[in-house]
N, C-alpha and C. Protein backbone atom coordinates (compact mmCIF):
# COMPACT_ATOMS: atom_id res chain seq x y z
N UNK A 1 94.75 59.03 66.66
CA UNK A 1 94.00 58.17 65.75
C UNK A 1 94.87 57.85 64.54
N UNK A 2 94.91 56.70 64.12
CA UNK A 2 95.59 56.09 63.03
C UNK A 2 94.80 56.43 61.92
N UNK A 3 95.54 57.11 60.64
CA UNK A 3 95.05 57.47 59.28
C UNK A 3 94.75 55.74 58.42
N UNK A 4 93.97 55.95 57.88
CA UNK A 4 93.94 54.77 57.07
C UNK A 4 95.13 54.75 56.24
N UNK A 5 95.18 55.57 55.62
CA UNK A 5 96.80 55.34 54.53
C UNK A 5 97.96 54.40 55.53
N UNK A 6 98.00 55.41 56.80
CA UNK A 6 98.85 54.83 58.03
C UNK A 6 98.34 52.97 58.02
N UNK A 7 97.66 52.85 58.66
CA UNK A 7 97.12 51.46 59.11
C UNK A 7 97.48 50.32 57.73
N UNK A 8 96.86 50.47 56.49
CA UNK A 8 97.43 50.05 55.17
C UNK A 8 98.74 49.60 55.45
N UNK A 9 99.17 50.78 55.21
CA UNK A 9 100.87 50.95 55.40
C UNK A 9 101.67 49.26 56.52
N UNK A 10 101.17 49.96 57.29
CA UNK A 10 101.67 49.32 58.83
C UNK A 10 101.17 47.25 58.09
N UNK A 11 99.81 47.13 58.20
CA UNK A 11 99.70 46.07 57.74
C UNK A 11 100.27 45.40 56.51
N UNK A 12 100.64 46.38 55.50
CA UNK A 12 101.30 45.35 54.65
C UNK A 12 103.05 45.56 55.23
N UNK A 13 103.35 46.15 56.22
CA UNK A 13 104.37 45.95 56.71
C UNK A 13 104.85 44.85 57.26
N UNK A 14 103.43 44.64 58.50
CA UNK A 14 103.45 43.53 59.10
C UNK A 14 103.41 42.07 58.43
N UNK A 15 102.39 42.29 57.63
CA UNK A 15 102.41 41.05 56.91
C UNK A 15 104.34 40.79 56.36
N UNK A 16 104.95 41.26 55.33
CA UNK A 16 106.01 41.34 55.15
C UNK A 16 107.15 40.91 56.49
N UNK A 17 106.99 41.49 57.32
CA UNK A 17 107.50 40.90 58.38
C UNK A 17 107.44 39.87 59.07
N UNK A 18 106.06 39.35 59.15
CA UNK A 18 105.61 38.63 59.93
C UNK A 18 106.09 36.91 58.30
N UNK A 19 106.26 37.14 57.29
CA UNK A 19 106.64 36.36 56.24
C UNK A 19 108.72 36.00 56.19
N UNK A 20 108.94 36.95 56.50
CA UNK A 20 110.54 36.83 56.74
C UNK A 20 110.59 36.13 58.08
N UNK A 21 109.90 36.47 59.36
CA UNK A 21 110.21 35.64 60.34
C UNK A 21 109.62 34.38 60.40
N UNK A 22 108.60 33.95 59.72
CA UNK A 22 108.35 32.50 59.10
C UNK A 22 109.46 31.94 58.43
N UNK A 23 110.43 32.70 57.35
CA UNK A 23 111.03 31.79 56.83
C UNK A 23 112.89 31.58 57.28
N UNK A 24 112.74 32.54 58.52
CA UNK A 24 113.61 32.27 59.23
C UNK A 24 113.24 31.34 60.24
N UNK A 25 112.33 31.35 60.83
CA UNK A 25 111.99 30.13 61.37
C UNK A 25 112.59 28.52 60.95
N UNK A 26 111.99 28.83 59.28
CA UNK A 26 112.35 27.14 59.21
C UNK A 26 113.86 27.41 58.53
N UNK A 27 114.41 28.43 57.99
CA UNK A 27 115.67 28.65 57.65
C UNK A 27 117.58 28.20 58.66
N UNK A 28 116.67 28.27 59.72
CA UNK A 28 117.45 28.23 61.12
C UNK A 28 117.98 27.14 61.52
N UNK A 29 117.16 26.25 60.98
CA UNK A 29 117.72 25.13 61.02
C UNK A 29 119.03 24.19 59.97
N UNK A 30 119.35 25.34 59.34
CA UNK A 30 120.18 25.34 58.46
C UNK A 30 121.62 25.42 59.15
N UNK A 31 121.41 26.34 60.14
CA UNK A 31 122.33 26.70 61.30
C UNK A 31 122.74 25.74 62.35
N UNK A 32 122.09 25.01 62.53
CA UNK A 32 121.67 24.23 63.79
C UNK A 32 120.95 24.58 64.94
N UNK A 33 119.81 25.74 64.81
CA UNK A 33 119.02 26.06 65.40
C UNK A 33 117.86 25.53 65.47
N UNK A 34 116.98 25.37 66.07
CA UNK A 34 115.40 24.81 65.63
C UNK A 34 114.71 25.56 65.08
N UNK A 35 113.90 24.47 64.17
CA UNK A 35 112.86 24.79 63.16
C UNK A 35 111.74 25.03 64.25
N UNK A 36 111.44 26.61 63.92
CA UNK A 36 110.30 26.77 64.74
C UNK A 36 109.06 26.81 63.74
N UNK A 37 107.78 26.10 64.06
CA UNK A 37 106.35 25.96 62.96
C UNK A 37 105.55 26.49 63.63
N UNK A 38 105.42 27.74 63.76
CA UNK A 38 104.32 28.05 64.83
C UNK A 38 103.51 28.14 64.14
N UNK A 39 102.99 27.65 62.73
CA UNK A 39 101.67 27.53 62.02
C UNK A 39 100.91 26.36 62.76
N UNK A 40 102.48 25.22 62.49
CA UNK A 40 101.97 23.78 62.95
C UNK A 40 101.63 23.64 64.50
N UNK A 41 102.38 24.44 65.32
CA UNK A 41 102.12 24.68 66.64
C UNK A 41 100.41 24.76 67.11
N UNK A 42 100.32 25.97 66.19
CA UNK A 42 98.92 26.95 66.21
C UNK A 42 97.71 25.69 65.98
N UNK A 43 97.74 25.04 64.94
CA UNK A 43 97.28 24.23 64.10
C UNK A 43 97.16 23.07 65.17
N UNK A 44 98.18 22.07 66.02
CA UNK A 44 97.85 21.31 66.51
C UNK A 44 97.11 22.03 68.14
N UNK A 45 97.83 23.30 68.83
CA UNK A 45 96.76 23.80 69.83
C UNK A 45 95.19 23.33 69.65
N UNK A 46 95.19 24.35 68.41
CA UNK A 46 93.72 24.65 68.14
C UNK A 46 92.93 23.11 68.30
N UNK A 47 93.42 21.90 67.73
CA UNK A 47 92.81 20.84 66.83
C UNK A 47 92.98 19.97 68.82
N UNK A 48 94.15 19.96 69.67
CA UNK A 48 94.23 19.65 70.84
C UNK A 48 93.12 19.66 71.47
N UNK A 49 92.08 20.99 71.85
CA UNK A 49 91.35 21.39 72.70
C UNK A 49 90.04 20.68 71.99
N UNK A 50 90.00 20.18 70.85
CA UNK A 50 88.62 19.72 70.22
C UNK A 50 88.90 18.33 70.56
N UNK A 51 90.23 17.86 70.42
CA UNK A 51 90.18 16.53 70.84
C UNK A 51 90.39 15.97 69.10
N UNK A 52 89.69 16.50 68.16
CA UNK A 52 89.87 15.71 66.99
C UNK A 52 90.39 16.87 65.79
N UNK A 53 90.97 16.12 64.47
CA UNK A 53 91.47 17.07 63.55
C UNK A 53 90.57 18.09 63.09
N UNK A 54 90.04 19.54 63.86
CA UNK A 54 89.21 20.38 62.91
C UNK A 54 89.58 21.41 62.43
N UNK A 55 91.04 21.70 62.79
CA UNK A 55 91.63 23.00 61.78
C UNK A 55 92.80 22.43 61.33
N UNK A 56 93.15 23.24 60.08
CA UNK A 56 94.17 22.44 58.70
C UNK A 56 95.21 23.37 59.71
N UNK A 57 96.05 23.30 58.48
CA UNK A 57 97.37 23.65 59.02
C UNK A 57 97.44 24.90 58.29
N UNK A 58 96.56 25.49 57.09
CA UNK A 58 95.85 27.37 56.87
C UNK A 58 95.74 27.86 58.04
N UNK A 59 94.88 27.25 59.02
CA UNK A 59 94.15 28.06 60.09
C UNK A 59 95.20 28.45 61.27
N UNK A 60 96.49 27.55 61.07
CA UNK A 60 97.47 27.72 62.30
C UNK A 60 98.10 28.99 61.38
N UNK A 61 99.00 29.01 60.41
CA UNK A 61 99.08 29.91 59.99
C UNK A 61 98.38 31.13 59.72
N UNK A 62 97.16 31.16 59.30
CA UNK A 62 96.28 32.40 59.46
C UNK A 62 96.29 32.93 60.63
N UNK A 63 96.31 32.47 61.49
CA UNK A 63 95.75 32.89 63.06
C UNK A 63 97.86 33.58 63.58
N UNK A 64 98.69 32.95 62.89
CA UNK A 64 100.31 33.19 63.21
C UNK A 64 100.38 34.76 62.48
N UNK A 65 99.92 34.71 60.95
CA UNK A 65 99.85 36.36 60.21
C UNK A 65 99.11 37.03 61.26
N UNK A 66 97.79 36.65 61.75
CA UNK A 66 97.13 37.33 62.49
C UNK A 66 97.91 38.15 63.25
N UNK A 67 98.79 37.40 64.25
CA UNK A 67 98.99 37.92 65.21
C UNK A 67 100.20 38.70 65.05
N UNK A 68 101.30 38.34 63.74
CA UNK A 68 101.94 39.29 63.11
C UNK A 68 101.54 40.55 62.68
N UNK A 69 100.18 40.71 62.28
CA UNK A 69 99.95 41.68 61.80
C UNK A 69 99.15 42.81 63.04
N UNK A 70 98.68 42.09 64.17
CA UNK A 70 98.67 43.07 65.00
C UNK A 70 99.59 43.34 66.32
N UNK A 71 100.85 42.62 66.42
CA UNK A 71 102.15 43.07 66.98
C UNK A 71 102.86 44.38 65.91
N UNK A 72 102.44 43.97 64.75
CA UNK A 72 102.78 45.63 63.45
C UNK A 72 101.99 46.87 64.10
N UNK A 73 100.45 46.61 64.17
CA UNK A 73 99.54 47.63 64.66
C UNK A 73 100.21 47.92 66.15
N UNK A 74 100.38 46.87 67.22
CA UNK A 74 100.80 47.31 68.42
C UNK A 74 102.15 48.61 68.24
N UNK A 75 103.04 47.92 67.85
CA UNK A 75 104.15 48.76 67.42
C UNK A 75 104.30 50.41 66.89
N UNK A 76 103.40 50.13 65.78
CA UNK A 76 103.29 51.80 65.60
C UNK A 76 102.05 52.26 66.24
N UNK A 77 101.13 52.07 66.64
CA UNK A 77 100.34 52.84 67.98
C UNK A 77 100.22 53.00 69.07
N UNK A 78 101.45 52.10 69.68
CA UNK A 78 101.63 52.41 70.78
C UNK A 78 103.25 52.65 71.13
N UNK A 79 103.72 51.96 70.25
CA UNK A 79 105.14 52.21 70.95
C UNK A 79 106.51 52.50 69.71
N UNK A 80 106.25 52.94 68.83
CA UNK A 80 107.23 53.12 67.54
C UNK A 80 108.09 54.48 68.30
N UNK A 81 107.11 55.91 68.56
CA UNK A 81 107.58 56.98 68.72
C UNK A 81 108.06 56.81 70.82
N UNK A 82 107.90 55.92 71.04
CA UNK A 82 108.46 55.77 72.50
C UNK A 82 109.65 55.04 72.71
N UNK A 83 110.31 54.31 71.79
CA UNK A 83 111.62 53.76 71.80
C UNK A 83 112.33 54.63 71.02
N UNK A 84 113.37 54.69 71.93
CA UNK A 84 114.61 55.59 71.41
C UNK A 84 115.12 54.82 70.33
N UNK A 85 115.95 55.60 69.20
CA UNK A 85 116.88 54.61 68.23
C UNK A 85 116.53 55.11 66.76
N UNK A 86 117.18 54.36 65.98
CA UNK A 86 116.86 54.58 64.97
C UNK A 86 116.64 53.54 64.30
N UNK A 87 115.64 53.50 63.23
CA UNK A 87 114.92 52.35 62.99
C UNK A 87 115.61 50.74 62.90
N UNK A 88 116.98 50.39 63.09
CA UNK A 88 117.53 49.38 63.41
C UNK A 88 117.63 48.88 64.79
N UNK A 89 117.95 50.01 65.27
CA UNK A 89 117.87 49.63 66.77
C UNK A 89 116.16 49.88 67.26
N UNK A 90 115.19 50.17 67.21
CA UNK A 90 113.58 50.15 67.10
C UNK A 90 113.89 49.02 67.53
N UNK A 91 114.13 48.06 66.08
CA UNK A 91 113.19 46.94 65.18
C UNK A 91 114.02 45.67 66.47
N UNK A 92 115.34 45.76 66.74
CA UNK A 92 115.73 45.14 67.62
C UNK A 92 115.15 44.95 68.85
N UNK A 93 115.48 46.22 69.65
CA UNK A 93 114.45 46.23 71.08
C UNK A 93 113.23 45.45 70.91
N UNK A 94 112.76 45.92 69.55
CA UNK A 94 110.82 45.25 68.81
C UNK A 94 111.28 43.83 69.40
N UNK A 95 112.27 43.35 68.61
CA UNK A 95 112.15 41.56 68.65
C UNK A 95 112.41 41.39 69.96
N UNK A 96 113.89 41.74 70.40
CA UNK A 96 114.28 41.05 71.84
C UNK A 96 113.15 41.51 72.79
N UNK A 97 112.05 42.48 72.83
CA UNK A 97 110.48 42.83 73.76
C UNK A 97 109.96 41.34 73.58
N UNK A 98 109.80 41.40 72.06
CA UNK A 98 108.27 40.28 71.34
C UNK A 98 109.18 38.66 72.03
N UNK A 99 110.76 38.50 71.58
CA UNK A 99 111.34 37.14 72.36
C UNK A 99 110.41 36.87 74.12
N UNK A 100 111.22 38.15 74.65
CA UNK A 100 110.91 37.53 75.96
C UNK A 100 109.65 37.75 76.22
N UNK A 101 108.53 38.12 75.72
CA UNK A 101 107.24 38.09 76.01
C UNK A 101 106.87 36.77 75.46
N UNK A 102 107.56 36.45 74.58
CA UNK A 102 106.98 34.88 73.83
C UNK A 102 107.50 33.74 75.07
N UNK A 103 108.56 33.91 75.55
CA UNK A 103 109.68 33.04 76.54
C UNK A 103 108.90 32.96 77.67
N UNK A 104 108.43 34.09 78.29
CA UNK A 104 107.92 34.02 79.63
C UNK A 104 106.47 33.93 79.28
N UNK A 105 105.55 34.49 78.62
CA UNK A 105 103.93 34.21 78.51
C UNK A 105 103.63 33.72 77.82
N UNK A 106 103.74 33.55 76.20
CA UNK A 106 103.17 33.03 75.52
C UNK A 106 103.46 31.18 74.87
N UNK A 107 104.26 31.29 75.20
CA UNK A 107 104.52 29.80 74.77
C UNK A 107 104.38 28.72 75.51
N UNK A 108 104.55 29.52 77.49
CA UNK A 108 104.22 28.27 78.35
C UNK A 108 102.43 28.45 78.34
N UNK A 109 101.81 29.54 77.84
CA UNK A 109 100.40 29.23 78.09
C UNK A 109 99.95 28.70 76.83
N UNK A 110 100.59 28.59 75.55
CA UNK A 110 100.24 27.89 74.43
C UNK A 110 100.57 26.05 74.56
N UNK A 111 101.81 26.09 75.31
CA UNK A 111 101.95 24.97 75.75
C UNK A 111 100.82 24.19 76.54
N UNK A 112 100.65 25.04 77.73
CA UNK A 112 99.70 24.48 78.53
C UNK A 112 98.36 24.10 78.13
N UNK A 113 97.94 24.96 76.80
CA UNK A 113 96.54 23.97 76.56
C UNK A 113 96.31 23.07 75.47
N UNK A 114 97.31 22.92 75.27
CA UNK A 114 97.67 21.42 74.68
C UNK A 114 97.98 20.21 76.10
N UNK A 115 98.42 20.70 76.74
CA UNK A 115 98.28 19.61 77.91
C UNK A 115 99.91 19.72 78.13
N UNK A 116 100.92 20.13 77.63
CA UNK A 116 102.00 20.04 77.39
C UNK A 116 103.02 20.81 78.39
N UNK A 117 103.84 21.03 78.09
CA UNK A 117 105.13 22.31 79.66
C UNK A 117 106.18 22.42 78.62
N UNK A 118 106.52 23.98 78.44
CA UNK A 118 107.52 24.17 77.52
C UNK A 118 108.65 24.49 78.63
N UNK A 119 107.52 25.58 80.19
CA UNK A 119 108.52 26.12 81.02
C UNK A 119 108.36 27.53 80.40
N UNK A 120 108.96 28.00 81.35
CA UNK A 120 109.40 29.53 81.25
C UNK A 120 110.62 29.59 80.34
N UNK A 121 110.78 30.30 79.59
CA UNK A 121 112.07 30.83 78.66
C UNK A 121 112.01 29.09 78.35
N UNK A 122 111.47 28.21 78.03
CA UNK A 122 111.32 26.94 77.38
C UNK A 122 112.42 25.99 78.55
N UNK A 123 112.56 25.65 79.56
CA UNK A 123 113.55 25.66 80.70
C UNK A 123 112.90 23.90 80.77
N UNK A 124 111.37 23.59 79.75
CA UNK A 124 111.11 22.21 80.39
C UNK A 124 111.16 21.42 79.28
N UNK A 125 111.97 21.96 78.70
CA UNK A 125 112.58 21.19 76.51
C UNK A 125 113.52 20.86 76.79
N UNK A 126 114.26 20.12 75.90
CA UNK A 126 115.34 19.14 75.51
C UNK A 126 116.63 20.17 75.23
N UNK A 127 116.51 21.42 75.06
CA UNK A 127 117.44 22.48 75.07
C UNK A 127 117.10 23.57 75.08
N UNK A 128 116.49 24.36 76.05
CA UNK A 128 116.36 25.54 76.61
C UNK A 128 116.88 26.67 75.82
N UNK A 129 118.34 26.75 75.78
CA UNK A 129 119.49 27.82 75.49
C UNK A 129 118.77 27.58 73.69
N UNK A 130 119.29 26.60 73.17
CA UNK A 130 119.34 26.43 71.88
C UNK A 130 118.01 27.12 70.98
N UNK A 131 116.84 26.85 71.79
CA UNK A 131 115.20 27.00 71.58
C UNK A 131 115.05 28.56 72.03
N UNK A 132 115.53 28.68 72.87
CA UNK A 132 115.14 30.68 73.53
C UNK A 132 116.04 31.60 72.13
N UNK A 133 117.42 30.85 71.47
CA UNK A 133 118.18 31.43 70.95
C UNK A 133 117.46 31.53 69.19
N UNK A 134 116.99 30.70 69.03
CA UNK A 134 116.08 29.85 68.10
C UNK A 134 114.95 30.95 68.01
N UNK A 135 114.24 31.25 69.23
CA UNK A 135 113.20 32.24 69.01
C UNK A 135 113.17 33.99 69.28
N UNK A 136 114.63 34.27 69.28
CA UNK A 136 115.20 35.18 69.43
C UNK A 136 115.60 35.44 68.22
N UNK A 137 116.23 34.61 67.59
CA UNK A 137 116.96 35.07 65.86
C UNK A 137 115.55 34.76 64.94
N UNK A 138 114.21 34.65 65.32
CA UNK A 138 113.55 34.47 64.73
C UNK A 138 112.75 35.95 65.11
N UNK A 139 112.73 36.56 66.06
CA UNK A 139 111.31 37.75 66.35
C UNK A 139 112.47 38.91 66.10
N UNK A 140 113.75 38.70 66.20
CA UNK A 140 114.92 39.65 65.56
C UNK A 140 114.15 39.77 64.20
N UNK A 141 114.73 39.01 63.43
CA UNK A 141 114.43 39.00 62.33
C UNK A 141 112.88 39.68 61.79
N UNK A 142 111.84 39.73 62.66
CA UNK A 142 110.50 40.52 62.48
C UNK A 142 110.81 41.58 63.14
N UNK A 143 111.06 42.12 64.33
CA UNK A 143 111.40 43.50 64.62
C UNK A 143 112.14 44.18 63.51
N UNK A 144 113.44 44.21 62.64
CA UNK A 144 114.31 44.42 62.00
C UNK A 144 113.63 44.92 60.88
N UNK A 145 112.69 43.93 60.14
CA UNK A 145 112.37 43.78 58.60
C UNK A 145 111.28 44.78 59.00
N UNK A 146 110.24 44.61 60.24
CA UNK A 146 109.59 45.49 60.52
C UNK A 146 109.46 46.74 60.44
N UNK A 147 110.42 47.39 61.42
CA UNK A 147 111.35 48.72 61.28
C UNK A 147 111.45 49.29 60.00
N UNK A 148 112.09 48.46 59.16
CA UNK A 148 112.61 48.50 57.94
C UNK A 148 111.59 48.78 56.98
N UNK A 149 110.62 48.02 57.05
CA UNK A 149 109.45 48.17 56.02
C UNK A 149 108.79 49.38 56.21
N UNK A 150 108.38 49.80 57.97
CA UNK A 150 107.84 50.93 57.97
C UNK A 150 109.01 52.01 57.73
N UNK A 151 110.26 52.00 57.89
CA UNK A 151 110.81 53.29 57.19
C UNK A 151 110.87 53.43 55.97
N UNK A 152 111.14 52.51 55.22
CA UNK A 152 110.35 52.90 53.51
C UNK A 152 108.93 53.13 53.16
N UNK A 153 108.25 52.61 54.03
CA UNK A 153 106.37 52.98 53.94
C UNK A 153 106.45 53.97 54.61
N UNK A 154 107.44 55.06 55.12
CA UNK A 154 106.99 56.62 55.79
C UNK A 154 105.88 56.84 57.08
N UNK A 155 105.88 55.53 57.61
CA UNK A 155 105.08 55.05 58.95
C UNK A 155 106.26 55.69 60.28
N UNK A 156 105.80 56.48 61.13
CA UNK A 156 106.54 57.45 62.01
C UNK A 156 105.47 57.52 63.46
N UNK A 157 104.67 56.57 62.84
CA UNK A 157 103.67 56.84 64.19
C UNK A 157 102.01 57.12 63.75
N UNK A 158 101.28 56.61 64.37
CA UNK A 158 100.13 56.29 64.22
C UNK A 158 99.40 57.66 63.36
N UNK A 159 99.46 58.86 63.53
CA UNK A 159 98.72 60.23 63.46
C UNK A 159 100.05 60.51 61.64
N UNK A 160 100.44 59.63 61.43
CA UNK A 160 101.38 60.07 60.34
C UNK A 160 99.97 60.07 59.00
N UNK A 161 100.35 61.38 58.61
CA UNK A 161 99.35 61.70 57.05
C UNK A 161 100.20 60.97 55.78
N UNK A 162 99.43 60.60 55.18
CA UNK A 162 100.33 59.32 53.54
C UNK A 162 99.24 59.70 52.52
């Protein structure tokens, strides 16, 4: 069972994390990587399936922290004390897991109900390599800061006393 001090902890972790890989997102493109908006993503899904504009571009983002903040909860209750490493290498495995779970499930079924085909590992876009690499230096960047936040918040695993 997760202590409340714990859970606190973990969430303002996540949040923190889940805010650095937003602004690597649009930072990336600085690089010549793509600007990934998965607020705006979220935001046009949602507004897709109604057919007309009924969620802002808050609600794509709210619903993006959301899910930042319980890939934080996933992490330390189920799998912080089951990856070997030390909290750099964690936070890595964290992202390159959260990449290819985004590559293979989540983005072709976010795609799909918009009406749209991203493909597997994004294989049905205008650059595949560039876009998988794009969302790789982006869930890096949240595994990492992740890690990071919970080793200064003293987060070691769900049953940790604070």
């Amino acid at each position: 069972m997760m202590t409340t001090n714990t859970f606190w902890r973990t969430v303002i972790s996540g949040f923190i994390a889940t805010y650095v890989m937003m602004m690597t997102a649009f930072l990336q493109g600085g690089v010549g990587l793509p600007v990934i908006d998965v607020g705006h993503i979220l935001k046009e899904s949602f507004n897709h399936v109604h057919g007309t504009e009924v969620y802002s571009i808050f609600w794509g983002n709210a619903a993006y922290y959301i899910m930042g903040l319980i890939l934080a909860l996933i992490w330390v209750a189920f799998l912080q004390k089951r990856v070997p490493g030390n909290w750099f290498i964690q936070g890595v495995i964290y992202g390159i897991a959260i990449s290819v779970i985004a590559g293979l499930l989540i983005a072709p079924l976010a795609a799909r109900a918009t009406g749209d085909t991203f493909g597997i590992f994004y294989m049905d876009t205008w650059a595949p390599f560039i876009i998988l690499l794009g969302g790789l230096v982006m869930h890096l960047s949240y595994g990492i800061v992740l890690a990071l936040c919970l080793k200064v918040a003293g987060v070691y695993g769900p049953d940790d006393i604070g």
